[in-house]
PDB file of N, CA and C in Angstrom:
ATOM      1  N   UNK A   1     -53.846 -47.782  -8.687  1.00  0.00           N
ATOM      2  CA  UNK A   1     -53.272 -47.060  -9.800  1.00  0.00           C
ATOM      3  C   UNK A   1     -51.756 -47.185  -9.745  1.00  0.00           C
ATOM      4  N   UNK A   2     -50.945 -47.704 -10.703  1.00  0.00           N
ATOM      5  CA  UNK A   2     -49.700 -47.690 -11.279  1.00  0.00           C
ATOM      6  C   UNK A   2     -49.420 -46.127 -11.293  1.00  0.00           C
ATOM      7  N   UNK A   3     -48.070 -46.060 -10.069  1.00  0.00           N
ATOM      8  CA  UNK A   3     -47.497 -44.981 -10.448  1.00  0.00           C
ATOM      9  C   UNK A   3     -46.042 -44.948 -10.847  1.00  0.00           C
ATOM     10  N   UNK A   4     -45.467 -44.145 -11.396  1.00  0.00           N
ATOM     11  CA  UNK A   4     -43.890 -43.947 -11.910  1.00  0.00           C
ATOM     12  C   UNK A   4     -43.002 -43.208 -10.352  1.00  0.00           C
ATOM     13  N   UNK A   5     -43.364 -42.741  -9.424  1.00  0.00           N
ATOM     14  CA  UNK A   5     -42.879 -42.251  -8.698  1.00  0.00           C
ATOM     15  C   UNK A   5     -43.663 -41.709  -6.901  1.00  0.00           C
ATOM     16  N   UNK A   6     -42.857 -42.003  -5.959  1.00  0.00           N
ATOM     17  CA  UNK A   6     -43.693 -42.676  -5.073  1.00  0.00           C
ATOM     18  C   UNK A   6     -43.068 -40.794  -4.232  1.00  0.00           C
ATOM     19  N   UNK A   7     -44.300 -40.262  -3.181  1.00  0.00           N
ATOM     20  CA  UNK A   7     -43.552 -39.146  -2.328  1.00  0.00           C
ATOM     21  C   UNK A   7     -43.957 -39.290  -1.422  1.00  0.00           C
ATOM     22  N   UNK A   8     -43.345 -39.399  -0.403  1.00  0.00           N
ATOM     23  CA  UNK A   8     -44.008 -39.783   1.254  1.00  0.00           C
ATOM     24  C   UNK A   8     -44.195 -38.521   2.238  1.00  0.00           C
ATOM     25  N   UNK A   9     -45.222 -37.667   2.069  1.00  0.00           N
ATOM     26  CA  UNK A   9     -44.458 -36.314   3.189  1.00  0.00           C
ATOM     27  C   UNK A   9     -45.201 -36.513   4.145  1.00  0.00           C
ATOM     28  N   UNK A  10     -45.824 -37.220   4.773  1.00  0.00           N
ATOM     29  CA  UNK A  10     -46.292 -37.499   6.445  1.00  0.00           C
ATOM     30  C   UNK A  10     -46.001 -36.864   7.170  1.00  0.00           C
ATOM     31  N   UNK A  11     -45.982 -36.072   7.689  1.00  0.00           N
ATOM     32  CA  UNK A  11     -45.108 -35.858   8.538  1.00  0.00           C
ATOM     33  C   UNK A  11     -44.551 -34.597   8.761  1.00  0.00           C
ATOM     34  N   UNK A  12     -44.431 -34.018   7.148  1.00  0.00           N
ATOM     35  CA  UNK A  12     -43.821 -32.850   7.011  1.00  0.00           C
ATOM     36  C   UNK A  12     -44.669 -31.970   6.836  1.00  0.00           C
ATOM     37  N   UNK A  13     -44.717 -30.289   7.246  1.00  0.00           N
ATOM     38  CA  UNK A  13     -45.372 -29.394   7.463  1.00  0.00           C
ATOM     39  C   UNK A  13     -46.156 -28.501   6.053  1.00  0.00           C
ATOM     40  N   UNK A  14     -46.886 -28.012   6.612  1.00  0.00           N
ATOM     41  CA  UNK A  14     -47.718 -27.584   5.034  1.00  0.00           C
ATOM     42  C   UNK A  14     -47.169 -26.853   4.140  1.00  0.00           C
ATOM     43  N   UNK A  15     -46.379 -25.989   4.154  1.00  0.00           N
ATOM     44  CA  UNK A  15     -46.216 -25.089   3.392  1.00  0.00           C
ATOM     45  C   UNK A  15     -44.624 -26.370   2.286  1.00  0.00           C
ATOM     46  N   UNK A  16     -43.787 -26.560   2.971  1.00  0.00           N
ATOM     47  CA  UNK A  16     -42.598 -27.848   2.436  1.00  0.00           C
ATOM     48  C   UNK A  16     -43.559 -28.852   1.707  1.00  0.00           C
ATOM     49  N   UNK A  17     -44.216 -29.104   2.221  1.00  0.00           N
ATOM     50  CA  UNK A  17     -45.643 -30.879   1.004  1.00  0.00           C
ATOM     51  C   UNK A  17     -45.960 -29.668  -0.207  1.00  0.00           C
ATOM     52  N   UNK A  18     -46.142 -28.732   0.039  1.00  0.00           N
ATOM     53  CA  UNK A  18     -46.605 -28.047  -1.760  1.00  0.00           C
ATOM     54  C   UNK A  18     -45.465 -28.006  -2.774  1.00  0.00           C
ATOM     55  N   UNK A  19     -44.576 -27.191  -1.666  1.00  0.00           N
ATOM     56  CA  UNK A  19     -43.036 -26.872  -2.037  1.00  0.00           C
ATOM     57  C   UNK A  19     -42.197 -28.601  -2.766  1.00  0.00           C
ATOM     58  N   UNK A  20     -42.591 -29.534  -2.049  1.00  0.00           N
ATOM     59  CA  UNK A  20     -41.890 -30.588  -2.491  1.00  0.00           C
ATOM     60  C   UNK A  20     -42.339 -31.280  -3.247  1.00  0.00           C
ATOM     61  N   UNK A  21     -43.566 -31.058  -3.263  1.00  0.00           N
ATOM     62  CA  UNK A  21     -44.593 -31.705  -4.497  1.00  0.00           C
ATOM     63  C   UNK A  21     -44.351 -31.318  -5.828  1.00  0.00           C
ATOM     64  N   UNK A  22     -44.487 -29.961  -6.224  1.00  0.00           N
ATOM     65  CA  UNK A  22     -44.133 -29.131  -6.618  1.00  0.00           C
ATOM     66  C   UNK A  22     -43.080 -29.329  -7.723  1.00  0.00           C
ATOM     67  N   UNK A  23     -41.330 -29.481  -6.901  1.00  0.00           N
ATOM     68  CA  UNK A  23     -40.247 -29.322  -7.165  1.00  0.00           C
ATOM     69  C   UNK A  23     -40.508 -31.027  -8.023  1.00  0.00           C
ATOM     70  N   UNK A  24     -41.166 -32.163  -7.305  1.00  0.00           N
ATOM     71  CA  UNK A  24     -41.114 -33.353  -8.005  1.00  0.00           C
ATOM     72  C   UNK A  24     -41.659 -33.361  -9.147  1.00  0.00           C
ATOM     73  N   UNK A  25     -42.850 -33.071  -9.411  1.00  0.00           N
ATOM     74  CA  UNK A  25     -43.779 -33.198 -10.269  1.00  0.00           C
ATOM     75  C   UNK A  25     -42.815 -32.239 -11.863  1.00  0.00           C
ATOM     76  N   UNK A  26     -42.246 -30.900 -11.192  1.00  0.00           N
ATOM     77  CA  UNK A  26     -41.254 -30.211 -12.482  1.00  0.00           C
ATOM     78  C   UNK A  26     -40.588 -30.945 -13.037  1.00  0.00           C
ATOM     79  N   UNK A  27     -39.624 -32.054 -12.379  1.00  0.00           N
ATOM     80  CA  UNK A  27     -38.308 -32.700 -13.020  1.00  0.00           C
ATOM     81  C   UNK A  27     -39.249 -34.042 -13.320  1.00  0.00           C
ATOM     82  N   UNK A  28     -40.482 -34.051 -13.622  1.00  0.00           N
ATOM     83  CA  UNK A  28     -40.939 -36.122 -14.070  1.00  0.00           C
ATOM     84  C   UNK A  28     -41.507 -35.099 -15.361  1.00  0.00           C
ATOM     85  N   UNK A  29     -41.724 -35.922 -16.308  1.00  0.00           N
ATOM     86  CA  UNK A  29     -41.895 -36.428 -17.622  1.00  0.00           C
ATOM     87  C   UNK A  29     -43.565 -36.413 -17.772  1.00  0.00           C
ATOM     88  N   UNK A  30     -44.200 -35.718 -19.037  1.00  0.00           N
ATOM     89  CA  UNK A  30     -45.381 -35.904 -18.916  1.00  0.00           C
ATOM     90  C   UNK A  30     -45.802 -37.003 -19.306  1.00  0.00           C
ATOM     91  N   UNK A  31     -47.169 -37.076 -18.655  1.00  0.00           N
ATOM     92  CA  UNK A  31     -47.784 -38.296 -19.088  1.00  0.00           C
ATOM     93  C   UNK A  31     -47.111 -39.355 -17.665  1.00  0.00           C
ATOM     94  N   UNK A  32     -46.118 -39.292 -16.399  1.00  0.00           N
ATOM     95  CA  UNK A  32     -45.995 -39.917 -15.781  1.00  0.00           C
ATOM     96  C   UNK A  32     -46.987 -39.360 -14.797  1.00  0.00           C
ATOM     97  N   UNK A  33     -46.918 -40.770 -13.541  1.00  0.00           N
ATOM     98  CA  UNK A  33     -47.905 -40.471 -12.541  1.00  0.00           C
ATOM     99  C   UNK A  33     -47.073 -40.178 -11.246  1.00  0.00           C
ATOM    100  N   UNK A  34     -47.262 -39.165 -10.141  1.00  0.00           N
ATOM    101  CA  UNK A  34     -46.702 -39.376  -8.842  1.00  0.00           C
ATOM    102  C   UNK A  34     -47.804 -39.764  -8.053  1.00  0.00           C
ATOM    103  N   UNK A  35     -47.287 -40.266  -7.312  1.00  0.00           N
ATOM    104  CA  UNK A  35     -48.069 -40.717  -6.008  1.00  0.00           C
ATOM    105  C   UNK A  35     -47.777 -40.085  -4.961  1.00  0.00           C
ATOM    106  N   UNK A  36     -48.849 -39.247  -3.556  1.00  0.00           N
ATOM    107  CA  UNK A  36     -48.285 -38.544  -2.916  1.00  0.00           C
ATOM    108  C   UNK A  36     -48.992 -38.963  -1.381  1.00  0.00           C
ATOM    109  N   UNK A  37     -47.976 -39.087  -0.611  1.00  0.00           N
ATOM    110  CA  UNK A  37     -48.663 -39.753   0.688  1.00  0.00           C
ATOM    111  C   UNK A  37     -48.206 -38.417   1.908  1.00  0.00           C
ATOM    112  N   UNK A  38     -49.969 -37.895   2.210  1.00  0.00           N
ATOM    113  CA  UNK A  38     -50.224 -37.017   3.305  1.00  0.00           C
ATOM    114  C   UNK A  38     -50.746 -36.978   4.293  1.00  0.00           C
ATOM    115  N   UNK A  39     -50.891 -36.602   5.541  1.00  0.00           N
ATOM    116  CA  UNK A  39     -51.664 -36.488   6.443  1.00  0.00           C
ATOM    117  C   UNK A  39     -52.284 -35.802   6.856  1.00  0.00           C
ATOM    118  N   UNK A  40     -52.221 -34.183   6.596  1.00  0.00           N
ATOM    119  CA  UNK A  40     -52.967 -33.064   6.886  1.00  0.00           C
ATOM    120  C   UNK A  40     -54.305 -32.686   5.749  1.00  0.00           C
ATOM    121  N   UNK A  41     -55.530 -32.868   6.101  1.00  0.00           N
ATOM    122  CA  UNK A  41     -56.182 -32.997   5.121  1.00  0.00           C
ATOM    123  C   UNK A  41     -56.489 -31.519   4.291  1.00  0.00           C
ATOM    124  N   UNK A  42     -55.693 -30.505   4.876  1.00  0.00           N
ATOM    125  CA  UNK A  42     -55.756 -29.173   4.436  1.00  0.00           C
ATOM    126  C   UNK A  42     -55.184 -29.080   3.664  1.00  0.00           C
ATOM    127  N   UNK A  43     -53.877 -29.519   3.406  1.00  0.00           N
ATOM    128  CA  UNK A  43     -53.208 -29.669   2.686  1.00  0.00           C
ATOM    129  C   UNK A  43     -53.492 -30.263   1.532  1.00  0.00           C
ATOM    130  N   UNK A  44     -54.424 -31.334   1.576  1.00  0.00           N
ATOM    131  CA  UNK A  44     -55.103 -32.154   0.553  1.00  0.00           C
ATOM    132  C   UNK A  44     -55.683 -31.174  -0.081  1.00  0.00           C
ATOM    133  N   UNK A  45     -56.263 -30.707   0.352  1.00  0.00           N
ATOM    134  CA  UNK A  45     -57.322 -29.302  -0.275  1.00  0.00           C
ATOM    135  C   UNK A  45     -56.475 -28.730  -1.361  1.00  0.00           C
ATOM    136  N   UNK A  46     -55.676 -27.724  -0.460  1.00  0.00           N
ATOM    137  CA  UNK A  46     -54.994 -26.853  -1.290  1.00  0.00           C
ATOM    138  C   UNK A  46     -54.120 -27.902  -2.553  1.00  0.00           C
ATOM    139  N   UNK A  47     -53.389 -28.456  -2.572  1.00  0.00           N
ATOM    140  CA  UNK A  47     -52.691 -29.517  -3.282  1.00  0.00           C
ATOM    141  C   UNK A  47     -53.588 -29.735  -4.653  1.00  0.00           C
ATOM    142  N   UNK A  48     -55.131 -30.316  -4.228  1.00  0.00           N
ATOM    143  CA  UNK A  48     -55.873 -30.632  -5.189  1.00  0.00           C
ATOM    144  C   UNK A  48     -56.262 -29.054  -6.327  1.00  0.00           C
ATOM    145  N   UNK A  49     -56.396 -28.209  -5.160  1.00  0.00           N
ATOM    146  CA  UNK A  49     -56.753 -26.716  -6.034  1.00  0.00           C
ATOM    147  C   UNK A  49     -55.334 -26.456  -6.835  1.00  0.00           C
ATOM    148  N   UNK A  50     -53.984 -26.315  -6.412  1.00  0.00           N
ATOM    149  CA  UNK A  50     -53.180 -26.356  -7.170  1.00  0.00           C
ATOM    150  C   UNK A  50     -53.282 -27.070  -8.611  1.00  0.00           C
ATOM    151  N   UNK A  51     -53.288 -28.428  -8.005  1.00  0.00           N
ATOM    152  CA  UNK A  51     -52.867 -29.364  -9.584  1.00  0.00           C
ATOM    153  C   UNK A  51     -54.369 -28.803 -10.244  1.00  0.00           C
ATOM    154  N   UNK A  52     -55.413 -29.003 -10.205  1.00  0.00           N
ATOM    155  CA  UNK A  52     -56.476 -28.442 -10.897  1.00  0.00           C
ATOM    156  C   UNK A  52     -56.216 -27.267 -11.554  1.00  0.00           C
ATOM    157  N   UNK A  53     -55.483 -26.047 -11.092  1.00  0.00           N
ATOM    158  CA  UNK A  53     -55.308 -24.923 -12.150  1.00  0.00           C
ATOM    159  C   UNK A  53     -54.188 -24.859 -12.844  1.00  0.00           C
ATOM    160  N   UNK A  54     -52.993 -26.095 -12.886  1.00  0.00           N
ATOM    161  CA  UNK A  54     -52.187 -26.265 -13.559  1.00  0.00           C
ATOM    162  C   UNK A  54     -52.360 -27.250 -14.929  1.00  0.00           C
ATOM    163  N   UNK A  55     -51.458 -27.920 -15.357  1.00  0.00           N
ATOM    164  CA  UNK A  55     -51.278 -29.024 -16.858  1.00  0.00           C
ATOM    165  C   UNK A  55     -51.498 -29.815 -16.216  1.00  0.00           C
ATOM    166  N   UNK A  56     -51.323 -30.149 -15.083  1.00  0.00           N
ATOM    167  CA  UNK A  56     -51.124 -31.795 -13.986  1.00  0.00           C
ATOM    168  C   UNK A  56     -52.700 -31.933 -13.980  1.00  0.00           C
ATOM    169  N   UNK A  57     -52.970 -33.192 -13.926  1.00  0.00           N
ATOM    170  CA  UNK A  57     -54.048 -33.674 -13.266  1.00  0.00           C
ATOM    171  C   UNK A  57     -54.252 -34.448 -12.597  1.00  0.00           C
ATOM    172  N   UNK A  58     -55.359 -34.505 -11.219  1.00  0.00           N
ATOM    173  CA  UNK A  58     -55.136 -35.755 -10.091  1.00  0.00           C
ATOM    174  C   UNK A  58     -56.465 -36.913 -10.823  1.00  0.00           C
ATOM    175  N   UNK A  59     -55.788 -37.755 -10.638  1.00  0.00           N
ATOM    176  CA  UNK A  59     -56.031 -38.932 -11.329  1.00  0.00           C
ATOM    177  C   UNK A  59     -56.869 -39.455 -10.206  1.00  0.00           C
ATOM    178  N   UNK A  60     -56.390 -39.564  -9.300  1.00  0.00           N
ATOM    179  CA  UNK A  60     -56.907 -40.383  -8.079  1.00  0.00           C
ATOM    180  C   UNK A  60     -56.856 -39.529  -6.693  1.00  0.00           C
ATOM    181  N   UNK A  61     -57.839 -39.561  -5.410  1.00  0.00           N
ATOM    182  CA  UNK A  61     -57.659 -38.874  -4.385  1.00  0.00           C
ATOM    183  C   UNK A  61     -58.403 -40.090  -3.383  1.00  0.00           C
ATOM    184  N   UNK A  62     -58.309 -40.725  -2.296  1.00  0.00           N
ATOM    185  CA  UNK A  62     -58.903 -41.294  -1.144  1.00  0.00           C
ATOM    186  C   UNK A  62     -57.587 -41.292   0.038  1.00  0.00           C
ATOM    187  N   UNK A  63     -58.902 -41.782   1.494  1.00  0.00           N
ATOM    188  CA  UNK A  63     -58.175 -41.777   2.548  1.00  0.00           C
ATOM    189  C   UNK A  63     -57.570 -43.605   2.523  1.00  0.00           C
ATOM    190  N   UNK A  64     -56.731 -43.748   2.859  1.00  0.00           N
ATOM    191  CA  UNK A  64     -56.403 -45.387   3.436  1.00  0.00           C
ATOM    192  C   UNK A  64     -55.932 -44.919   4.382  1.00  0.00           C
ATOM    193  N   UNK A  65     -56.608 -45.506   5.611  1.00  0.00           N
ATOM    194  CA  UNK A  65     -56.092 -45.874   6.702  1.00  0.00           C
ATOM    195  C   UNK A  65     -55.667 -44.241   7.549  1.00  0.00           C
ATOM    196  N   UNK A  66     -54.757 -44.408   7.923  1.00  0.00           N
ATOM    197  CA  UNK A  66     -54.825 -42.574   8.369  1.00  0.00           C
ATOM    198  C   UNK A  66     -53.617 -41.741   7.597  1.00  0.00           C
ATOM    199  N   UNK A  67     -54.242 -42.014   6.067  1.00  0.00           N
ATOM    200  CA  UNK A  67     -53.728 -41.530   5.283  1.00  0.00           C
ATOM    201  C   UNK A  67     -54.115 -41.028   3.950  1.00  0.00           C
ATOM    202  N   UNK A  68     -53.773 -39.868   2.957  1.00  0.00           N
ATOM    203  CA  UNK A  68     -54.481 -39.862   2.020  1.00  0.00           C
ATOM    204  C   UNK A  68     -53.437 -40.004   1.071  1.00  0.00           C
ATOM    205  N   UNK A  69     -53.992 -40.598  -0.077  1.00  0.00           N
ATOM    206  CA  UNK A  69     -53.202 -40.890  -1.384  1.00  0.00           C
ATOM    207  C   UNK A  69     -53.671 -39.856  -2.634  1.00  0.00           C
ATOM    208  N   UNK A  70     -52.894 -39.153  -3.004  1.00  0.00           N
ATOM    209  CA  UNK A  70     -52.740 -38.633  -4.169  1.00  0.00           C
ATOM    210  C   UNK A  70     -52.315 -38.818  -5.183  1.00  0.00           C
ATOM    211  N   UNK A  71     -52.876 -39.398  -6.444  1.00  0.00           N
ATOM    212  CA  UNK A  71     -52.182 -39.678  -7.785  1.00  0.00           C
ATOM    213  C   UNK A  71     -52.216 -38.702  -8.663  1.00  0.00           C
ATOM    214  N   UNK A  72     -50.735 -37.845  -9.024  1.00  0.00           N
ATOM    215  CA  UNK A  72     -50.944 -36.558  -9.887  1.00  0.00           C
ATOM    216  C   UNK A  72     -50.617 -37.454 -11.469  1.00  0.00           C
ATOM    217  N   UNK A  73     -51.256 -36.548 -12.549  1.00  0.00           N
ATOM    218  CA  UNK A  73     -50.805 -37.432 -13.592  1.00  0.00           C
ATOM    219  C   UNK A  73     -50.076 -35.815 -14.519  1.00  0.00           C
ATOM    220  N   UNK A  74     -48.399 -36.011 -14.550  1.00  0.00           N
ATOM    221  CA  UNK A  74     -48.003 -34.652 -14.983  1.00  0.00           C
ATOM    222  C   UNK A  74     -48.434 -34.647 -16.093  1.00  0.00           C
ATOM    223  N   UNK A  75     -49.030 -33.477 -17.113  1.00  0.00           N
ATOM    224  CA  UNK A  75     -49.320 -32.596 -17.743  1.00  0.00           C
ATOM    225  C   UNK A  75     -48.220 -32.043 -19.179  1.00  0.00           C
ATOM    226  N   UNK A  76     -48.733 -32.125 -19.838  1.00  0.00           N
ATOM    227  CA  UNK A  76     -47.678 -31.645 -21.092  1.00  0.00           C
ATOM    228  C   UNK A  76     -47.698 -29.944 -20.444  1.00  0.00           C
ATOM    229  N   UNK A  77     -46.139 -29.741 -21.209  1.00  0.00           N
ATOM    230  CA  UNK A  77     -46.014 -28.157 -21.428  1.00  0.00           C
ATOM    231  C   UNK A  77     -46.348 -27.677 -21.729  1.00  0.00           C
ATOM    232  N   UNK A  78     -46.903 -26.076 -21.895  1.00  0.00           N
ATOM    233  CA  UNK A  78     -47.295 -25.630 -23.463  1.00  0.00           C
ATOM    234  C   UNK A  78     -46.439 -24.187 -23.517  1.00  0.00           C
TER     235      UNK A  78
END
């Protein structure tokens, strides 16, 4: 999947990957895609329950390698 914007948080702790996800996904344009690269699969969880009760939708979710990829697709305003 073609995305408009790439986020790498590997690395970084759970509560900052929502927080930074978050803050990205506000300032992109609807109708663009982020891409989000994680490692804690809890985080995957919660992340996915987020964008699900928001405008965003995840387009795409799998593991590669020891990693999971997230494709959010932002959401019009209303």
């Amino acid at each position: 999947m073609s995305s408009n914007s790439k986020l790498d948080l590997t690395g970084v702790i759970s509560p900052l990957c929502l927080l930074k996800c978050k803050s990205v996904l506000t300032g992109m344009k609807s109708g663009h895609v982020l891409e989000v690269l994680l490692q804690d699969s809890g985080v995957v969880e919660k992340l996915v329950k987020i964008i699900e009760r928001s405008q965003d939708q995840v387009m795409e979710s799998k593991m590669e390698k020891d990693l999971y990829r997230i494709c959010i697709k932002k959401g019009s305003k209303t």
